[in-house]
N, C-alpha and C. Protein backbone atom coordinates (compact mmCIF):
# COMPACT_ATOMS: atom_id res chain seq x y z
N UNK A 1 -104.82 -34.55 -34.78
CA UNK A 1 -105.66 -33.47 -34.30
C UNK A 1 -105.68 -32.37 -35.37
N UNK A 2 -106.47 -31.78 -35.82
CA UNK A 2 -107.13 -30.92 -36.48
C UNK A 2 -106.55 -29.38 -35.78
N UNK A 3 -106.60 -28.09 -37.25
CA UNK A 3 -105.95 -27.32 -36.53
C UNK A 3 -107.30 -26.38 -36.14
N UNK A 4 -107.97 -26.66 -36.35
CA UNK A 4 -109.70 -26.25 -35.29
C UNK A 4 -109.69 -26.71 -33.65
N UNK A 5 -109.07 -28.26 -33.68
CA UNK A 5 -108.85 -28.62 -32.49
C UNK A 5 -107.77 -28.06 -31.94
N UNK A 6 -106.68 -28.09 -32.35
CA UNK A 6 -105.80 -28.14 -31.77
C UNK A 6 -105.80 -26.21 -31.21
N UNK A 7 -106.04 -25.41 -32.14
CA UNK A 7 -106.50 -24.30 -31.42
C UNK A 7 -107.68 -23.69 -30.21
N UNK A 8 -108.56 -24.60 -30.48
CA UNK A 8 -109.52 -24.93 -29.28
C UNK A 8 -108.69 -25.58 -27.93
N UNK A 9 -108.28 -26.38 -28.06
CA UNK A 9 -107.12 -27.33 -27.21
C UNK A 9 -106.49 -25.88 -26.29
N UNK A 10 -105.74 -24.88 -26.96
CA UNK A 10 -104.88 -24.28 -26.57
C UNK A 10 -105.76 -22.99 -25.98
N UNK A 11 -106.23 -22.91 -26.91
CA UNK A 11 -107.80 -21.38 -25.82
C UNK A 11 -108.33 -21.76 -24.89
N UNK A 12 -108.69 -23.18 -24.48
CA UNK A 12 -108.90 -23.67 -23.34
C UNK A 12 -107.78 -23.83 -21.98
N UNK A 13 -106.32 -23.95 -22.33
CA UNK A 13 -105.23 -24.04 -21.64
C UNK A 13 -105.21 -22.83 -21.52
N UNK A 14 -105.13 -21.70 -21.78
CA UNK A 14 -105.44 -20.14 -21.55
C UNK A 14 -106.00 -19.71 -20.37
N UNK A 15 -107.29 -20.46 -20.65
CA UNK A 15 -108.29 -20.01 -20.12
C UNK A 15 -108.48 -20.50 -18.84
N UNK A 16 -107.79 -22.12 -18.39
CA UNK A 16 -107.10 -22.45 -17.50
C UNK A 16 -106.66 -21.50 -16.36
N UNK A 17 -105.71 -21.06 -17.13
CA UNK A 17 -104.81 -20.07 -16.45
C UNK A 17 -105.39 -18.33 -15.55
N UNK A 18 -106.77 -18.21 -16.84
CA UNK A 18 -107.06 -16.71 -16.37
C UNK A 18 -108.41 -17.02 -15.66
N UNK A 19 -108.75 -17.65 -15.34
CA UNK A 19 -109.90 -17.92 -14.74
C UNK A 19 -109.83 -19.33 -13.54
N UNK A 20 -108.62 -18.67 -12.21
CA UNK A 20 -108.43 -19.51 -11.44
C UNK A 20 -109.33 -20.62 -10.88
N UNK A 21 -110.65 -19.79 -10.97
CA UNK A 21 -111.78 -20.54 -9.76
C UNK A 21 -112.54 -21.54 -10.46
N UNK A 22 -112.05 -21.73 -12.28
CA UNK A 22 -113.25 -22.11 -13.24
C UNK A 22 -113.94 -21.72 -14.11
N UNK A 23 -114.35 -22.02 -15.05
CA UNK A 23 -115.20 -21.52 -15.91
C UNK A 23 -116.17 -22.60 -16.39
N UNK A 24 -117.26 -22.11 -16.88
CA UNK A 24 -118.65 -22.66 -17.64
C UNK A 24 -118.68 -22.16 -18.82
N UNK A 25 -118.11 -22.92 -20.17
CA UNK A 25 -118.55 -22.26 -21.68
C UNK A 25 -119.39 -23.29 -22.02
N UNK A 26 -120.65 -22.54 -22.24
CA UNK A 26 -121.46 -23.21 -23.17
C UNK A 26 -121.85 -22.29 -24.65
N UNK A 27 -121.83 -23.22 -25.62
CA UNK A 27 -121.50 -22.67 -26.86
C UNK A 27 -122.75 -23.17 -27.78
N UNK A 28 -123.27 -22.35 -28.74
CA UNK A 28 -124.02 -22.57 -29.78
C UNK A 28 -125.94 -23.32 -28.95
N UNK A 29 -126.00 -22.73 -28.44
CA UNK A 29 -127.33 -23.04 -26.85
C UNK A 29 -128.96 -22.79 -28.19
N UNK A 30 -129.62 -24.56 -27.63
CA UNK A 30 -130.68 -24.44 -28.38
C UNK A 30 -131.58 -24.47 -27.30
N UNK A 31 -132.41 -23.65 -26.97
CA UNK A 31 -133.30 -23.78 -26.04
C UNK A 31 -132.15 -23.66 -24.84
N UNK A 32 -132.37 -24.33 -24.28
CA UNK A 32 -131.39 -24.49 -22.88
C UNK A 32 -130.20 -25.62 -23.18
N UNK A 33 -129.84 -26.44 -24.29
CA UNK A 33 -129.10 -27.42 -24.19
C UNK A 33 -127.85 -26.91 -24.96
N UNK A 34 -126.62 -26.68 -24.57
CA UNK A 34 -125.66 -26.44 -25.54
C UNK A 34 -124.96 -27.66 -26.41
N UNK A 35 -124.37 -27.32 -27.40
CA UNK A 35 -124.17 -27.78 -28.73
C UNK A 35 -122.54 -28.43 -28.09
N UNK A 36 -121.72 -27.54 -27.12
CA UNK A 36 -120.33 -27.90 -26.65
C UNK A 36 -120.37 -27.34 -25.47
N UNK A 37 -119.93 -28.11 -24.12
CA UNK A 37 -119.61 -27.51 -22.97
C UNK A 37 -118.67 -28.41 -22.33
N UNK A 38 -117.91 -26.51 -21.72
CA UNK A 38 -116.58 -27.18 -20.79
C UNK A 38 -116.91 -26.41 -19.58
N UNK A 39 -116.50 -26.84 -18.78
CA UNK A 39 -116.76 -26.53 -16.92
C UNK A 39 -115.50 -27.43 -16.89
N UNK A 40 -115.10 -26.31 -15.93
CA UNK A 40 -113.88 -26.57 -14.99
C UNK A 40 -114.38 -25.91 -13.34
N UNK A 41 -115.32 -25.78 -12.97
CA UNK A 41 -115.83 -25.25 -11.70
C UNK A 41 -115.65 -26.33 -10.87
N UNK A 42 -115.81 -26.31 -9.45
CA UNK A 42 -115.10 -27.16 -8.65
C UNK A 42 -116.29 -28.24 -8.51
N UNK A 43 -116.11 -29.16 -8.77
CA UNK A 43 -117.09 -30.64 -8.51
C UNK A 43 -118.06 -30.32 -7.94
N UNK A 44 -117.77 -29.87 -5.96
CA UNK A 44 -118.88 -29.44 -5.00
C UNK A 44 -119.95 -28.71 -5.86
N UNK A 45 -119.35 -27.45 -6.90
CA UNK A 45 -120.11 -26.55 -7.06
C UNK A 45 -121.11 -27.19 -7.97
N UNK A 46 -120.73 -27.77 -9.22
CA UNK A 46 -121.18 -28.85 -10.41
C UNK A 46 -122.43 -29.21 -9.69
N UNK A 47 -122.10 -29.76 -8.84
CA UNK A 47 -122.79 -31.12 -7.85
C UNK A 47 -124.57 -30.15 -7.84
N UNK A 48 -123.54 -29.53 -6.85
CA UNK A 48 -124.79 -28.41 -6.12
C UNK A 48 -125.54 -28.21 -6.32
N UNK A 49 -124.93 -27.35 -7.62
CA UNK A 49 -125.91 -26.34 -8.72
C UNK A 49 -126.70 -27.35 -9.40
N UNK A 50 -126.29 -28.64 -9.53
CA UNK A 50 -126.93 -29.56 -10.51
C UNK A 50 -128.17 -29.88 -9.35
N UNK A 51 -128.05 -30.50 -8.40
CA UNK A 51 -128.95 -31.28 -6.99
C UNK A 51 -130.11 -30.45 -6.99
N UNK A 52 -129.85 -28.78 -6.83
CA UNK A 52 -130.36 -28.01 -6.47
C UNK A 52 -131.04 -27.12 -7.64
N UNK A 53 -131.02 -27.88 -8.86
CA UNK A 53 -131.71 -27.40 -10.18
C UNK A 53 -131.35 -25.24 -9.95
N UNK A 54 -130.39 -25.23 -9.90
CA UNK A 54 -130.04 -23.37 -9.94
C UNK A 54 -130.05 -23.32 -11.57
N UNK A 55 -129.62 -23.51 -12.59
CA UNK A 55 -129.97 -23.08 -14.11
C UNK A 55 -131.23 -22.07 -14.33
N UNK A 56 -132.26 -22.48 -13.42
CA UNK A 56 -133.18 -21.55 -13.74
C UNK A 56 -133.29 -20.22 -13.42
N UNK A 57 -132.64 -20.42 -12.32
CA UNK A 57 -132.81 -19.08 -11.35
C UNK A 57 -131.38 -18.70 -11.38
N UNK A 58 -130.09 -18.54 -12.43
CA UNK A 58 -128.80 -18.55 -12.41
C UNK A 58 -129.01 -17.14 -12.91
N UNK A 59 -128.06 -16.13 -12.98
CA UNK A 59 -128.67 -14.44 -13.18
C UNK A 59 -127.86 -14.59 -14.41
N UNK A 60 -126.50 -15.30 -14.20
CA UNK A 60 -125.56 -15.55 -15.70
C UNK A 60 -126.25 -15.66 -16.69
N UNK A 61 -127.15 -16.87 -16.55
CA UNK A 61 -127.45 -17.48 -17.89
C UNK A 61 -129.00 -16.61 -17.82
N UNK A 62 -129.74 -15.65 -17.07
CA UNK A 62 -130.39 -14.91 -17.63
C UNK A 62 -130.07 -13.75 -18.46
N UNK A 63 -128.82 -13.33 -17.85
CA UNK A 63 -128.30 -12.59 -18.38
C UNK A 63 -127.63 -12.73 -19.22
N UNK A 64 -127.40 -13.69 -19.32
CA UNK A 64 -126.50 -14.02 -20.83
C UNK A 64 -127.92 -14.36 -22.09
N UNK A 65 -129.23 -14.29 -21.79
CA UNK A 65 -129.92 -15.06 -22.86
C UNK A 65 -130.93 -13.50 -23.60
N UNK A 66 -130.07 -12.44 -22.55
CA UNK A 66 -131.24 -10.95 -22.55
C UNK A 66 -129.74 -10.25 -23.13
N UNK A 67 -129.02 -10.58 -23.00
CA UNK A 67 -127.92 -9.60 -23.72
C UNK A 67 -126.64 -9.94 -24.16
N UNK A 68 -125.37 -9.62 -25.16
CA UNK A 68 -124.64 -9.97 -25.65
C UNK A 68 -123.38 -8.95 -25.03
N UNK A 69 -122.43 -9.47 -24.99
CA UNK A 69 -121.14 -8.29 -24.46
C UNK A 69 -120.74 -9.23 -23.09
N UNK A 70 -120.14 -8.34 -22.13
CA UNK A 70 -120.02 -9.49 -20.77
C UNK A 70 -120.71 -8.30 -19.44
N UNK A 71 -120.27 -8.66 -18.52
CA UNK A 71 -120.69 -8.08 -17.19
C UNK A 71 -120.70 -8.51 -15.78
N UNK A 72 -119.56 -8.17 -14.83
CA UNK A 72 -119.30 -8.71 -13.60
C UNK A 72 -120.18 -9.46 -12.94
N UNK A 73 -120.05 -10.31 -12.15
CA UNK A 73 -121.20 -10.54 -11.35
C UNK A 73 -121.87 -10.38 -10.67
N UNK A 74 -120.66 -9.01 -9.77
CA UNK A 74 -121.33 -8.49 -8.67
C UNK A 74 -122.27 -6.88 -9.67
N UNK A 75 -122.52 -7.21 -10.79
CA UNK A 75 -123.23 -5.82 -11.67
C UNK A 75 -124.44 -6.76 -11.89
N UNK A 76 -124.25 -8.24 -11.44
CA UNK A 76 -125.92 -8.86 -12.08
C UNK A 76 -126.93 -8.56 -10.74
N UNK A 77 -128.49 -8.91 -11.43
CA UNK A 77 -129.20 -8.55 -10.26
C UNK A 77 -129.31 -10.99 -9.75
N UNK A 78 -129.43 -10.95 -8.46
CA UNK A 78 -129.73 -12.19 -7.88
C UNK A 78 -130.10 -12.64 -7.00
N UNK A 79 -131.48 -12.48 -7.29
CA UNK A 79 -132.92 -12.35 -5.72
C UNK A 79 -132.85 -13.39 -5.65
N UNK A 80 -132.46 -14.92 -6.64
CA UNK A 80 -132.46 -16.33 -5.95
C UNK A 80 -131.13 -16.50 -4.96
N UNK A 81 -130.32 -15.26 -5.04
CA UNK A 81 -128.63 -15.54 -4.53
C UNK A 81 -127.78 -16.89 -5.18
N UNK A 82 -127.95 -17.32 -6.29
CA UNK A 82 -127.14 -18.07 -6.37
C UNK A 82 -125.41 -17.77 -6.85
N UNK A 83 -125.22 -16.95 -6.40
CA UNK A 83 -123.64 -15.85 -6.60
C UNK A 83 -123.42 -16.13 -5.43
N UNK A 84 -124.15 -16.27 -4.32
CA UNK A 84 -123.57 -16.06 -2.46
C UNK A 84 -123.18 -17.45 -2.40
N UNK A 85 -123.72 -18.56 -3.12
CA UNK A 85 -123.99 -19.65 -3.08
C UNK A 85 -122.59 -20.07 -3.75
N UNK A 86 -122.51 -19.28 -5.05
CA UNK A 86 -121.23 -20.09 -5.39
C UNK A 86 -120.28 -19.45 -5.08
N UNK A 87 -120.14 -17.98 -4.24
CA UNK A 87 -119.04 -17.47 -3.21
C UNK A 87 -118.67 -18.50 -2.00
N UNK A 88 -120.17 -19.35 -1.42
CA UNK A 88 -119.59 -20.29 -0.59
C UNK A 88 -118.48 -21.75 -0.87
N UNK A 89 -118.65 -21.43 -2.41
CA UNK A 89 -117.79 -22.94 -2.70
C UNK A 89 -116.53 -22.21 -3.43
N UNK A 90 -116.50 -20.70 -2.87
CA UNK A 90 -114.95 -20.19 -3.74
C UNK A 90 -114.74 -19.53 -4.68
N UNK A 91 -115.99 -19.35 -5.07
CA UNK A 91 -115.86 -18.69 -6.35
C UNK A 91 -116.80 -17.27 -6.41
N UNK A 92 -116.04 -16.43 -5.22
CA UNK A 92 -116.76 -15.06 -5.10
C UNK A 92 -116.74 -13.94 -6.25
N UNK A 93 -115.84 -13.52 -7.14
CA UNK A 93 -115.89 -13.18 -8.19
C UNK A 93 -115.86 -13.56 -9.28
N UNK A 94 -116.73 -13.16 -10.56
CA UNK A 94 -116.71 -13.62 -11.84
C UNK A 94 -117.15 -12.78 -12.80
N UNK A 95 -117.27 -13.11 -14.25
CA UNK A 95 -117.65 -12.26 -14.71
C UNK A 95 -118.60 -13.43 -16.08
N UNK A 96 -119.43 -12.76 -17.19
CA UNK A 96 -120.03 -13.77 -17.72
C UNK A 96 -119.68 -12.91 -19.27
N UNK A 97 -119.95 -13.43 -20.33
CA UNK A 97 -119.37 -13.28 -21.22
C UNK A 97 -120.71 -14.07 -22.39
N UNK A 98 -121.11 -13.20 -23.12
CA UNK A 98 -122.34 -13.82 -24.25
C UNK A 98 -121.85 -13.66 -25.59
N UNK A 99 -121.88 -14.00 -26.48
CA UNK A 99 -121.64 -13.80 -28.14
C UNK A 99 -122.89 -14.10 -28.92
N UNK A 100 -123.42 -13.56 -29.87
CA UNK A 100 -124.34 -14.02 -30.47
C UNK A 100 -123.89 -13.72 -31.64
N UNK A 101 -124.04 -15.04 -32.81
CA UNK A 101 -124.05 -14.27 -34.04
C UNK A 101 -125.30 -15.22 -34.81
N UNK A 102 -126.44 -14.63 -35.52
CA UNK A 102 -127.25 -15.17 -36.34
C UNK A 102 -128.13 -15.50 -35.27
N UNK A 103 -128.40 -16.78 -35.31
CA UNK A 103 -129.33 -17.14 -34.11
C UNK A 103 -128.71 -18.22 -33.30
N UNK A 104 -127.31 -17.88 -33.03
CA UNK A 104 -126.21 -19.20 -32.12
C UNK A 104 -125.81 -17.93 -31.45
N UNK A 105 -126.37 -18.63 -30.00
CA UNK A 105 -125.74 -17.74 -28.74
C UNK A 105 -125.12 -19.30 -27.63
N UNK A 106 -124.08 -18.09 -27.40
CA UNK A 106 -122.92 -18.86 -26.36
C UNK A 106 -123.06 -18.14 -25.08
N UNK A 107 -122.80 -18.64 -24.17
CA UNK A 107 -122.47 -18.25 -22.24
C UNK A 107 -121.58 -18.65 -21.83
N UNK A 108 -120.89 -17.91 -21.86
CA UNK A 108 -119.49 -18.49 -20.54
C UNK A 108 -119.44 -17.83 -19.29
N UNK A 109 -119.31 -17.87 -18.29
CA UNK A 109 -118.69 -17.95 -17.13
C UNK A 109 -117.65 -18.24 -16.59
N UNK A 110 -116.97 -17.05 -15.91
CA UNK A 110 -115.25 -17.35 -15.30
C UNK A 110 -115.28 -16.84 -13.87
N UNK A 111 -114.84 -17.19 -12.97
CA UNK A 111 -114.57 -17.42 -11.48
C UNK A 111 -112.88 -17.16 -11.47
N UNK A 112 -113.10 -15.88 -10.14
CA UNK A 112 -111.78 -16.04 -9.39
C UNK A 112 -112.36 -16.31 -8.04
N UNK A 113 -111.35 -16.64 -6.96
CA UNK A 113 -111.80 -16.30 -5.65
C UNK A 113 -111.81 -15.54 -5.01
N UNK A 114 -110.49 -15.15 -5.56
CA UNK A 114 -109.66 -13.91 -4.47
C UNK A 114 -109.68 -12.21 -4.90
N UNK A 115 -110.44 -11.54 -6.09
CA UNK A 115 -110.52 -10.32 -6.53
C UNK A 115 -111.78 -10.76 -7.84
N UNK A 116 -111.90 -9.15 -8.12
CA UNK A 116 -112.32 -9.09 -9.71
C UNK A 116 -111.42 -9.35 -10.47
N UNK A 117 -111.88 -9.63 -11.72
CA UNK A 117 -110.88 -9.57 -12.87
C UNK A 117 -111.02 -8.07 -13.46
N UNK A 118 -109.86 -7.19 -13.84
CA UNK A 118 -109.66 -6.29 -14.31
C UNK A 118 -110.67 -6.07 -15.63
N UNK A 119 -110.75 -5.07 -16.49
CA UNK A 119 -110.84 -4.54 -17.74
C UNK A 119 -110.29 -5.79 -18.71
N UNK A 120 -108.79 -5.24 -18.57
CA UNK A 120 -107.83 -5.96 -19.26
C UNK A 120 -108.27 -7.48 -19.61
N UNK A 121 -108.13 -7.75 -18.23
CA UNK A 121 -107.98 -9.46 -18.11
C UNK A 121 -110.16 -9.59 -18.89
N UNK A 122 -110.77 -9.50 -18.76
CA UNK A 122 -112.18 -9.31 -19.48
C UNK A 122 -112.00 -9.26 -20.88
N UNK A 123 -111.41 -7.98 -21.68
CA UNK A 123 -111.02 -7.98 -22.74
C UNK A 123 -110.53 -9.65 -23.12
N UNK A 124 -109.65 -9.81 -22.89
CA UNK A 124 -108.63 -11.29 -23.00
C UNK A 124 -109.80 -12.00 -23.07
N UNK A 125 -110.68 -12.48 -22.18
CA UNK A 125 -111.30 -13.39 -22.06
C UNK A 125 -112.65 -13.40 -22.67
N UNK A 126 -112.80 -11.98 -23.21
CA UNK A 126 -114.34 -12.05 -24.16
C UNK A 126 -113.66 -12.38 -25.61
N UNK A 127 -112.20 -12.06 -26.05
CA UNK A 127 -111.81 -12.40 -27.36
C UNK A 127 -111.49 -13.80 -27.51
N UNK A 128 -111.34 -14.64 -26.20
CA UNK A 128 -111.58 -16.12 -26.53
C UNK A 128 -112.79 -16.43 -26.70
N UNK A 129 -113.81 -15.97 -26.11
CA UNK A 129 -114.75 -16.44 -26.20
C UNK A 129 -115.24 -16.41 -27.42
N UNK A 130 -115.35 -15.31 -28.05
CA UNK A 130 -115.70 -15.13 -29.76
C UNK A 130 -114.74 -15.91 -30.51
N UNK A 131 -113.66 -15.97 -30.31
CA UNK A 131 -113.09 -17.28 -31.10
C UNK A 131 -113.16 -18.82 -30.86
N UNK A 132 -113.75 -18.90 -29.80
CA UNK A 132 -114.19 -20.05 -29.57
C UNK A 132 -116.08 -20.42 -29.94
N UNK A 133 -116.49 -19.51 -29.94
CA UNK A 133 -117.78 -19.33 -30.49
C UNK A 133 -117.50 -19.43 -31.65
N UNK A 134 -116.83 -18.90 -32.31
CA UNK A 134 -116.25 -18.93 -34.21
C UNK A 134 -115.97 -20.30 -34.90
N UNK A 135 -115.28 -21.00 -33.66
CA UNK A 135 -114.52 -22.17 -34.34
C UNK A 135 -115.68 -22.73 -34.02
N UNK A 136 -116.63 -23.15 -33.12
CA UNK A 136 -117.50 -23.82 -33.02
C UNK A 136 -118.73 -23.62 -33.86
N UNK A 137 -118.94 -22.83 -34.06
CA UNK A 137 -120.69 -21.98 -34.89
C UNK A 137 -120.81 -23.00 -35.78
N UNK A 138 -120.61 -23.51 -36.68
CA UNK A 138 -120.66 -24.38 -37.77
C UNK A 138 -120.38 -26.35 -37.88
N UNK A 139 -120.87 -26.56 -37.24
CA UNK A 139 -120.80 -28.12 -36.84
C UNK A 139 -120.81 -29.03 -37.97
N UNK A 140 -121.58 -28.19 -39.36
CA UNK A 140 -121.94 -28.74 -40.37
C UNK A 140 -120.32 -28.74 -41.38
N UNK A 141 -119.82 -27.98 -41.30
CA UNK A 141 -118.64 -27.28 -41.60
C UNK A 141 -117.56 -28.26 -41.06
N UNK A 142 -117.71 -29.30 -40.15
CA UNK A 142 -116.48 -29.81 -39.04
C UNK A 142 -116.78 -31.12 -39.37
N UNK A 143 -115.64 -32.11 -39.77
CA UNK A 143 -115.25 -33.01 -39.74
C UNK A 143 -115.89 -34.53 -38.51
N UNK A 144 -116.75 -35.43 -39.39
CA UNK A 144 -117.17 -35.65 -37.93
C UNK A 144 -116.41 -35.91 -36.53
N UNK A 145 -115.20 -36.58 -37.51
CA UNK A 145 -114.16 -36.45 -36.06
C UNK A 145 -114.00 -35.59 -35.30
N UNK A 146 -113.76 -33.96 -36.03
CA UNK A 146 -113.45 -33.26 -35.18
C UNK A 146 -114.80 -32.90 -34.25
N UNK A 147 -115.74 -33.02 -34.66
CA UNK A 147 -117.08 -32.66 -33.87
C UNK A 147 -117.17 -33.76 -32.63
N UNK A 148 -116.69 -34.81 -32.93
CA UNK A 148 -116.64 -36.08 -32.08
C UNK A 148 -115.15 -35.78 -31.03
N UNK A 149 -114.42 -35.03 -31.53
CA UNK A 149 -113.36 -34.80 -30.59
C UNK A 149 -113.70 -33.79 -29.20
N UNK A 150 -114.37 -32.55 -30.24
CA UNK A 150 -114.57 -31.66 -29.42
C UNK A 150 -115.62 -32.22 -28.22
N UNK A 151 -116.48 -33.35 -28.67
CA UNK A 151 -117.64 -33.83 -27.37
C UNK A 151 -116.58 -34.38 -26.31
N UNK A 152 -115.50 -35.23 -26.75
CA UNK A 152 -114.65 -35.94 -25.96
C UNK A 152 -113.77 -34.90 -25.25
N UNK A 153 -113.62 -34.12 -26.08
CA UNK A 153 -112.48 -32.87 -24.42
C UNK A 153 -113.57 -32.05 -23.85
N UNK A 154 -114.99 -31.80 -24.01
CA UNK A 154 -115.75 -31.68 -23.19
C UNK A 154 -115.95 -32.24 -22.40
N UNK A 155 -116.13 -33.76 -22.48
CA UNK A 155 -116.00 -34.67 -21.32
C UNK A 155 -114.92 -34.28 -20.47
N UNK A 156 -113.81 -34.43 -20.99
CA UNK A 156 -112.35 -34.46 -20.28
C UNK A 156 -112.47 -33.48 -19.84
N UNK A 157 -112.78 -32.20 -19.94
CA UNK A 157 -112.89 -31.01 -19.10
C UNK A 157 -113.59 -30.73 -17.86
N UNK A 158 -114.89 -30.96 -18.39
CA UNK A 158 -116.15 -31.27 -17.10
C UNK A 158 -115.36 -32.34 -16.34
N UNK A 159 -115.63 -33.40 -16.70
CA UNK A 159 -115.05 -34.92 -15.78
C UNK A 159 -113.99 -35.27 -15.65
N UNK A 160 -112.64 -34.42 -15.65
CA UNK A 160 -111.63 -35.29 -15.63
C UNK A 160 -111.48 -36.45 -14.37
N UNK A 161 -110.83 -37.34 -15.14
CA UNK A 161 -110.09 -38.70 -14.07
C UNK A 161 -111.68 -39.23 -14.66
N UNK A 162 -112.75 -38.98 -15.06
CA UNK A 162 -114.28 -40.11 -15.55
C UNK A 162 -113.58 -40.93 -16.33
């Protein structure tokens, strides 16, 4: 393992930890398709949101494609409600998190159930995100293995036990 991976590896075990309910990073986004994504959100929700085509009408990822920095969820606006929607599967607070550098923009999304996440804990989790946006930005730059690794713990993240 590569020390690109193996530090990716470990910002993700982090991130594990501070974002009980889940998270959605999608990284380096062309049009609507990202370049690397990990979801750890709960299956039901995956499912849902997928059945029920919400991407379009998601306030995150509008808001993540109109501005850079982060911002609670209960601070987004969401006339489709899909926030009430994923409060019903547990994941009533979150916050979203954008990076842009050049013309590579990233979205993440983090879920608790049970509170907001602080200042603090935000801070923490927008400086992974830019380092995980960092290590990723450059695909051309990465080893094909390691580019081929990083698709495979995307899998393993989204799908584990697939």
């Amino acid at each position: 393992m590569s020390s690109t991976q193996l530090e990716i590896s470990e910002i993700l075990g982090e991130l594990n930890e501070r974002a009980p309910a889940g998270y959605a990073l999608g990284f380096h986004i062309e049009y609507t398709t990202p370049k690397f994504m990990f979801q750890t959100y709960p299956k039901a929700w995956l499912d849902y949101y997928s059945q029920n085509g919400l991407l379009m009408s998601d306030p995150m990822v509008a808001w993540g494609f109109e501005n850079t920095g982060r911002q609670r969820w209960s601070d987004l606006t969401d006339p489709a409600g899909v926030m009430d929607k994923a409060a019903d599967h547990g994941m009533k607070f979150g916050v979203v998190i954008a990076a842009e550098t050049g013309d590579q923009r990233s979205i993440c999304g983090f879920a608790s159930a049970d509170r907001e996440f602080t200042d603090e804990e935000i801070d923490s989790l927008e400086d992974a995100v830019l380092r995980l946006h960092n290590h990723t930005a450059d695909t051309a730059k990465l080893s094909h293995e390691t580019v081929q690794q990083l698709r495979n713990m995307s899998i393993l993240v989204t799908h584990p036990g697939s």
